[in-house]
Protein backbone atom coordinates (compact mmCIF):
# COMPACT_ATOMS: atom_id res chain seq x y z
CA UNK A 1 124.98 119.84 126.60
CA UNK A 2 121.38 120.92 126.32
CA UNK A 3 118.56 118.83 125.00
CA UNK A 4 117.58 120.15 121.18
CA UNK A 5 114.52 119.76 119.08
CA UNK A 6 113.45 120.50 115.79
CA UNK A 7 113.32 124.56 114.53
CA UNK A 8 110.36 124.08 112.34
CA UNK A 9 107.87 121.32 110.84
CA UNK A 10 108.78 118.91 108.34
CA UNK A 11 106.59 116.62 106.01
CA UNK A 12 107.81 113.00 104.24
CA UNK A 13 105.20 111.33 102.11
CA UNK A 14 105.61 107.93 100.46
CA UNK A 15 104.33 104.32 100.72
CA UNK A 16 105.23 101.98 103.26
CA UNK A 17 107.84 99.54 102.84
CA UNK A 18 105.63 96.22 104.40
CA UNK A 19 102.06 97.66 103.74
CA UNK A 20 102.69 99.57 100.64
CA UNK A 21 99.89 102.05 101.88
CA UNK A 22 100.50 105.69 101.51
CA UNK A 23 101.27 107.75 104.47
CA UNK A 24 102.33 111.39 105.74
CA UNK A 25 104.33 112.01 108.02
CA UNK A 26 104.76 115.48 109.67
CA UNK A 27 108.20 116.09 112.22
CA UNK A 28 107.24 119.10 114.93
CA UNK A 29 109.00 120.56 117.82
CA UNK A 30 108.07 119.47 121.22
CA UNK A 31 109.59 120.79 124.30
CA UNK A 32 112.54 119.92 126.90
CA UNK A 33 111.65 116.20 128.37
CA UNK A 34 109.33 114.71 125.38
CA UNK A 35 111.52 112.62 124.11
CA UNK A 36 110.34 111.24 120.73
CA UNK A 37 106.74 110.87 120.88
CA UNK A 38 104.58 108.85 117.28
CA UNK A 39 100.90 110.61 116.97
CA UNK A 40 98.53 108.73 115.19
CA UNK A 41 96.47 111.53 113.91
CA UNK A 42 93.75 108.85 112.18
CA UNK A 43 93.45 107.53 115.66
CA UNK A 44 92.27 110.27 117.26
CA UNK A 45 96.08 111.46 118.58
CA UNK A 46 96.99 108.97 120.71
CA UNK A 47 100.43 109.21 121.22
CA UNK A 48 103.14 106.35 121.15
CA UNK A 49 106.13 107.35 122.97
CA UNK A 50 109.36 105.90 121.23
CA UNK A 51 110.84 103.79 124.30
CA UNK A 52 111.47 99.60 124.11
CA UNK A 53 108.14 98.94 126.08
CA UNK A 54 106.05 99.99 123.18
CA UNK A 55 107.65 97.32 121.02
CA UNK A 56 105.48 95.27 119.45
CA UNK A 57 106.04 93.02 116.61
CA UNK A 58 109.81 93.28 115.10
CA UNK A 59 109.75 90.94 111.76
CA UNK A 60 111.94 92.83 109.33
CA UNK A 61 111.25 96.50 111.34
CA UNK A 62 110.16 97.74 114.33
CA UNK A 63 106.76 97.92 115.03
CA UNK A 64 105.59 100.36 118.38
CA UNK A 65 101.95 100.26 119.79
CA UNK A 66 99.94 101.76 122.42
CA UNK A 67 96.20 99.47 123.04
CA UNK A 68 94.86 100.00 119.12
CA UNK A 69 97.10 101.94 117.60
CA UNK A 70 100.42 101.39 115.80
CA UNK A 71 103.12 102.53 114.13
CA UNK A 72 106.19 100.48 112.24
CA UNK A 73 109.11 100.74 110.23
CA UNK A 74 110.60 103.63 112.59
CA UNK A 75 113.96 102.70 112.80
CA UNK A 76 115.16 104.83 110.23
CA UNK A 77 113.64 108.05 111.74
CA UNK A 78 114.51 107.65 114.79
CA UNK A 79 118.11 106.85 113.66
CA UNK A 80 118.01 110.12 111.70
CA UNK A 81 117.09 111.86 114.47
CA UNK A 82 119.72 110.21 116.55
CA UNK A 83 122.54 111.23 114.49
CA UNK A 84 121.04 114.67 114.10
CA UNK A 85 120.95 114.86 117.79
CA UNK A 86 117.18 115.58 118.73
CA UNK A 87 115.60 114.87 121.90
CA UNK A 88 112.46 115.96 121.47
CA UNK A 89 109.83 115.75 118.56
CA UNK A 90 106.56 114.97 117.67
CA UNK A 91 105.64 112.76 114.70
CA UNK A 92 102.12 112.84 113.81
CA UNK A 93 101.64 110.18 111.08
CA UNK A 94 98.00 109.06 109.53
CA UNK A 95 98.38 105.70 109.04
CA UNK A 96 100.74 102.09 110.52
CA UNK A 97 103.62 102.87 108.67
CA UNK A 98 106.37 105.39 107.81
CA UNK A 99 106.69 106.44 104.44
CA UNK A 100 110.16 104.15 103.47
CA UNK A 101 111.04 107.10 100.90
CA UNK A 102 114.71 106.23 99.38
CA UNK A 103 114.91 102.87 101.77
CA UNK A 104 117.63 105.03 104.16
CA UNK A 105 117.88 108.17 106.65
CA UNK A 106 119.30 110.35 104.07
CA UNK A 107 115.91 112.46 103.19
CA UNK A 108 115.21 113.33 107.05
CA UNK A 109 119.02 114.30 106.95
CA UNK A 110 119.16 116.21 103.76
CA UNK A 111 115.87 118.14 104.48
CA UNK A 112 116.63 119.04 108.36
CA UNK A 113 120.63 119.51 108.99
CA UNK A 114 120.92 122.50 106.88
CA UNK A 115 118.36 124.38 109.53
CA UNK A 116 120.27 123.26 112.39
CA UNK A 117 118.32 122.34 115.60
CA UNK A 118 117.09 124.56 118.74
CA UNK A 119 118.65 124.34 121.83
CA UNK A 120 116.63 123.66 124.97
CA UNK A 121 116.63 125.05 128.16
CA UNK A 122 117.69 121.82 130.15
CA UNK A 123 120.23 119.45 129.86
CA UNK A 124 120.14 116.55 127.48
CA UNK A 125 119.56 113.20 130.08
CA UNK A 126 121.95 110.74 128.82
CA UNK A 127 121.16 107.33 129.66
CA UNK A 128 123.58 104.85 131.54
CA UNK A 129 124.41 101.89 132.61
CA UNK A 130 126.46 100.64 135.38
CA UNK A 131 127.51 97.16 134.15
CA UNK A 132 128.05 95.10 131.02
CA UNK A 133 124.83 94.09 129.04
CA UNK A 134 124.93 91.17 126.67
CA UNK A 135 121.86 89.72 125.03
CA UNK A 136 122.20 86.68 122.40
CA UNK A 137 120.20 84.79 119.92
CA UNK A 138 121.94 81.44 120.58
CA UNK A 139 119.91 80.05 117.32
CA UNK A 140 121.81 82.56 115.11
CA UNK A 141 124.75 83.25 116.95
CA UNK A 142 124.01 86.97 117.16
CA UNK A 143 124.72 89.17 119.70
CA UNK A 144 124.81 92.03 121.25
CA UNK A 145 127.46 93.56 123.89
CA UNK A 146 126.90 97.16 125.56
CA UNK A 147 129.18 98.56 128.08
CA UNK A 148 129.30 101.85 130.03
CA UNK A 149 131.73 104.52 128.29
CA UNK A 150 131.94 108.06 128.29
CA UNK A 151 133.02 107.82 124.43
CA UNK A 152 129.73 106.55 123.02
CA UNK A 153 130.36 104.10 119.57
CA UNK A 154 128.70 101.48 117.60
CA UNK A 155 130.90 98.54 116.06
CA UNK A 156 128.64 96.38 113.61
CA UNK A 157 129.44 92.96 111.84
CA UNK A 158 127.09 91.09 109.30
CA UNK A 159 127.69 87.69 108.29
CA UNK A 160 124.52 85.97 105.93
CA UNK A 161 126.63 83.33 104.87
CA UNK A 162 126.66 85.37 101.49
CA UNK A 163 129.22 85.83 98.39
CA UNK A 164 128.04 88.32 97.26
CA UNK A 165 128.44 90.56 100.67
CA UNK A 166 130.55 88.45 102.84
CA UNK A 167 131.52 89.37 105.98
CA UNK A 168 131.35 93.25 106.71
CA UNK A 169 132.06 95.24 109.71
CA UNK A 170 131.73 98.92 110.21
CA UNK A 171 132.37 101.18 113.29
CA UNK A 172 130.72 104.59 114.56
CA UNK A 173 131.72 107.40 116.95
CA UNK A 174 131.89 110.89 117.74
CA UNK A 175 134.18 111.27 115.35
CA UNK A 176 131.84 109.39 112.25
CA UNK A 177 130.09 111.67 109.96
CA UNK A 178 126.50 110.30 110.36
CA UNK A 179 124.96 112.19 107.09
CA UNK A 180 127.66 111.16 104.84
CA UNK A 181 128.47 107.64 105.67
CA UNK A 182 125.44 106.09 107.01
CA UNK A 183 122.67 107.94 106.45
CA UNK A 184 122.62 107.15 102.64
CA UNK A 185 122.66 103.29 103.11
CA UNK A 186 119.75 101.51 101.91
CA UNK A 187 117.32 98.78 103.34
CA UNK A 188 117.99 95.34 101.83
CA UNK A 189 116.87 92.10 101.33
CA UNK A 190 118.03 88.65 99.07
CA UNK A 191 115.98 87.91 96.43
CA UNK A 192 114.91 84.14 97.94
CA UNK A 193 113.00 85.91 100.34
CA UNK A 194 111.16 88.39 98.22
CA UNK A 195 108.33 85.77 97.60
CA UNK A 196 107.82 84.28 101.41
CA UNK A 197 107.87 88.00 102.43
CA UNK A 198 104.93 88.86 100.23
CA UNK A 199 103.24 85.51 101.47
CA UNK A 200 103.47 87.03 105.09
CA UNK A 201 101.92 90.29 103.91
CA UNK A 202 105.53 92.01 104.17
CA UNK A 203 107.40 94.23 101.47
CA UNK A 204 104.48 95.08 99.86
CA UNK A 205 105.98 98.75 98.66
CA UNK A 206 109.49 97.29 98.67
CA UNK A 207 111.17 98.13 94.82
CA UNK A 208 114.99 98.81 93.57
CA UNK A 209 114.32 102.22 94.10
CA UNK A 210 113.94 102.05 97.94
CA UNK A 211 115.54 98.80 98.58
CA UNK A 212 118.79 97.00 97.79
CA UNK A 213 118.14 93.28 96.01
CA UNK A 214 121.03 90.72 96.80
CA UNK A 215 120.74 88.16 94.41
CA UNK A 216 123.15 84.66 95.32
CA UNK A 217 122.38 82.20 92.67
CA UNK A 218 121.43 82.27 88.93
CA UNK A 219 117.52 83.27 88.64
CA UNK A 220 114.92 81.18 87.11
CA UNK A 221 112.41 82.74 84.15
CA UNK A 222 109.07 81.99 86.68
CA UNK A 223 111.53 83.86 89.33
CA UNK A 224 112.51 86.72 87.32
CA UNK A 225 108.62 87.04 86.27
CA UNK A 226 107.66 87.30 90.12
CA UNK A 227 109.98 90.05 90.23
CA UNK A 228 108.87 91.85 87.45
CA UNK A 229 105.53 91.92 88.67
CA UNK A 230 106.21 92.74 92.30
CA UNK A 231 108.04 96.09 90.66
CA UNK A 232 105.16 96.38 87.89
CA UNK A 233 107.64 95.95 85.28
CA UNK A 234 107.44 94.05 82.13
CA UNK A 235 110.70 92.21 82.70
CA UNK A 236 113.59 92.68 84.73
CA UNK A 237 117.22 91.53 83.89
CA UNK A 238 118.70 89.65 86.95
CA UNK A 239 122.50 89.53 87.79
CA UNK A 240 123.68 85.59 87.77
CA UNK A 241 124.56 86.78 91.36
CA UNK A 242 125.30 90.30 92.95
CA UNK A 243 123.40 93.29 94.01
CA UNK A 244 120.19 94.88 92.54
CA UNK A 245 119.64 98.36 92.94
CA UNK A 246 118.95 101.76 91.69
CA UNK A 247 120.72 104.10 91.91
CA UNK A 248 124.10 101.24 92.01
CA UNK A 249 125.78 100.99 95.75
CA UNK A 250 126.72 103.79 97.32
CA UNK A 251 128.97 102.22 98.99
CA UNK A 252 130.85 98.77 98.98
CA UNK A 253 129.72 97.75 102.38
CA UNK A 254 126.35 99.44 102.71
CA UNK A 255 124.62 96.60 103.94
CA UNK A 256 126.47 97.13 107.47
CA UNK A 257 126.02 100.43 107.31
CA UNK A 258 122.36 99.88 106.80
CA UNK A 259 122.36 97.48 109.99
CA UNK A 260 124.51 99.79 112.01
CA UNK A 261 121.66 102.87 110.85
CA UNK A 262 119.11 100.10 112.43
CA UNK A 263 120.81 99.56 115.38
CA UNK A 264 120.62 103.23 116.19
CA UNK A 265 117.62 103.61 115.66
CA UNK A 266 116.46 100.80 117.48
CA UNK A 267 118.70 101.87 120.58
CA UNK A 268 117.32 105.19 120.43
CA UNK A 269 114.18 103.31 122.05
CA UNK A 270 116.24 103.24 125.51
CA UNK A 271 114.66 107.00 125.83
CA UNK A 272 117.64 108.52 125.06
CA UNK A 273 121.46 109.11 123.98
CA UNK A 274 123.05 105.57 125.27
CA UNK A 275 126.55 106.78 126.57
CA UNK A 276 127.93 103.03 126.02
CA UNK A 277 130.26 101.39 124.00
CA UNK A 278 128.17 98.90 121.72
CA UNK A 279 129.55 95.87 119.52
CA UNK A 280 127.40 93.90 118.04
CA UNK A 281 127.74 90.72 115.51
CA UNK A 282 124.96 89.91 113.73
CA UNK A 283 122.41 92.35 114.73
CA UNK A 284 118.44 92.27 113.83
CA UNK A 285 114.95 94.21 115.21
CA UNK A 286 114.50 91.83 117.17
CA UNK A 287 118.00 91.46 119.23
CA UNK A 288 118.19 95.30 118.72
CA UNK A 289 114.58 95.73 120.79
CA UNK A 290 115.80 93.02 123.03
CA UNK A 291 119.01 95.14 124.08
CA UNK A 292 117.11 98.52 124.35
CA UNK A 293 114.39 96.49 126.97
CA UNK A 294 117.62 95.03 128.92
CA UNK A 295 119.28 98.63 129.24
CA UNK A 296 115.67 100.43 130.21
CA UNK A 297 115.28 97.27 132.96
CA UNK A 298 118.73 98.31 134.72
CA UNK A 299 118.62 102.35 134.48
């Protein structure tokens, strides 16, 4: 298989999910042995390669830097452009964060698979391993488990200790339809930690409309008031417990579908298309980055 890049420029513009600030974001072809490479056009051009040594901070998304310059909540991109199957582009991008659009991959999906991709001439470097990789949060009890396969998958479970999504666990292979069934899942959060996220300066462009709301206990009035305002609503009628969202799931278990979109995207910062089995339980940014830095140490 030959490496592939984009067949013409694409441009997302929206707010960002943690800074709310306003950003555009243009996709470009880039030839055989880029990789993925983040321009920060307001800084002059200097270029951020997407690879687990750029990783900087990872609280709720991953953050990549090079000296002053920095760009975060790429995960979903580069997931996109994992299950589209690009090696190479350019991303130029004038501000810190990616537009969050709809809160999934589905726009990068929906506006570039119809054109297809164009081939490359020279072969796509996969990236392997030779041995077993586990990394674990032994706080949390996640983990993460990679192992050398020439049938590359992803096998994601979620536990939050939640009713309202339980435990959910979703697989991914050659065989998955990536634009159908994970593309479309959402970003989420629980509604107890919409108000210490705004405290840290996070979720600042976060709404129903690009996030989903998981809700666990009945809501108080000064609660439901915080929400209103954080969406610039009036009021806002709160489910007892359940999920908050607009439009309504898309699927029953798109929460793990959201985390296995992350984990894609996050992996994709190896360099390249990991040819590895991968089960994980638990997953976050910060285990995700964690992995990515283990398999780039032992290549």
């Amino acid at each position: 298989m030959n490496q592939r890049t984009l067949k013409k420029e694409y441009i997302f513009e929206g707010k960002g999910l943690h800074t709310g600030k306003y950003s555009r974001a243009v996709l470009r072809p880039a030839p055989a042995g880029t990789g993925i490479v983040f321009v920060r056009t307001d800084k002059g051009g200097v270029q951020i390669p997407a690879v687990a040594s750029n990783v900087g901070r990872t609280r709720r998304s991953t953050i990549l830097v090079n000296g002053c310059a920095k760009v975060g909540t790429v995960e979903h991109l580069l997931s996109a452009l994992t299950g589209l199957g690009v090696d190479n582009a350019f991303i130029d991008i004038d501000t810190c964060e990616m537009p969050i659009l709809d809160g999934s991959a589905a726009p990068y999906m929906e506006a570039i698979a119809p054109d297809g991709l164009q081939e490359q001439d020279a072969p796509r470097q996969w990236i392997e391993i030779d041995h077993e990789i586990i990394v674990r949060n032994e706080k949390s009890g996640a983990w993460i488990k990679i192992v050398p396969s020439e049938n590359p998958s992803v096998e994601v479970t979620i536990d939050f200790n939640s009713k309202v999504i339980g435990v959910q666990t979703v697989r991914y292979d050659s065989e998955s339809d990536y634009r159908a069934d994970i593309a479309p899942c959402r970003t989420f959060c629980f509604f107890h930690e919409v108000l210490p996220l705004l405290c840290l300066g996070l979720a600042r462009g976060g709404e129903v409309g690009n996030a989903i709301v998981v809700v666990e206990k009945p809501v108080r009035r000064w609660q439901a008031r915080l929400m209103a305002r954080v969406l610039g609503k009036k009021a806002v009628d709160l489910p007892d417990h359940g999920y908050v969202c607009d439009p309504a799931l898309r699927f029953p278990d798109e929460c793990a579908r959201h985390k296995l979109l992350d984990i894609l995207g996050d992996l994709r910062l190896c360099g390249g298309f990991l040819k590895a089995r991968i089960e994980a339980f638990k997953p976050g940014h910060a285990l995700n980055t964690l992995a990515a830095k283990q398999v780039l140490s032992n290549i």
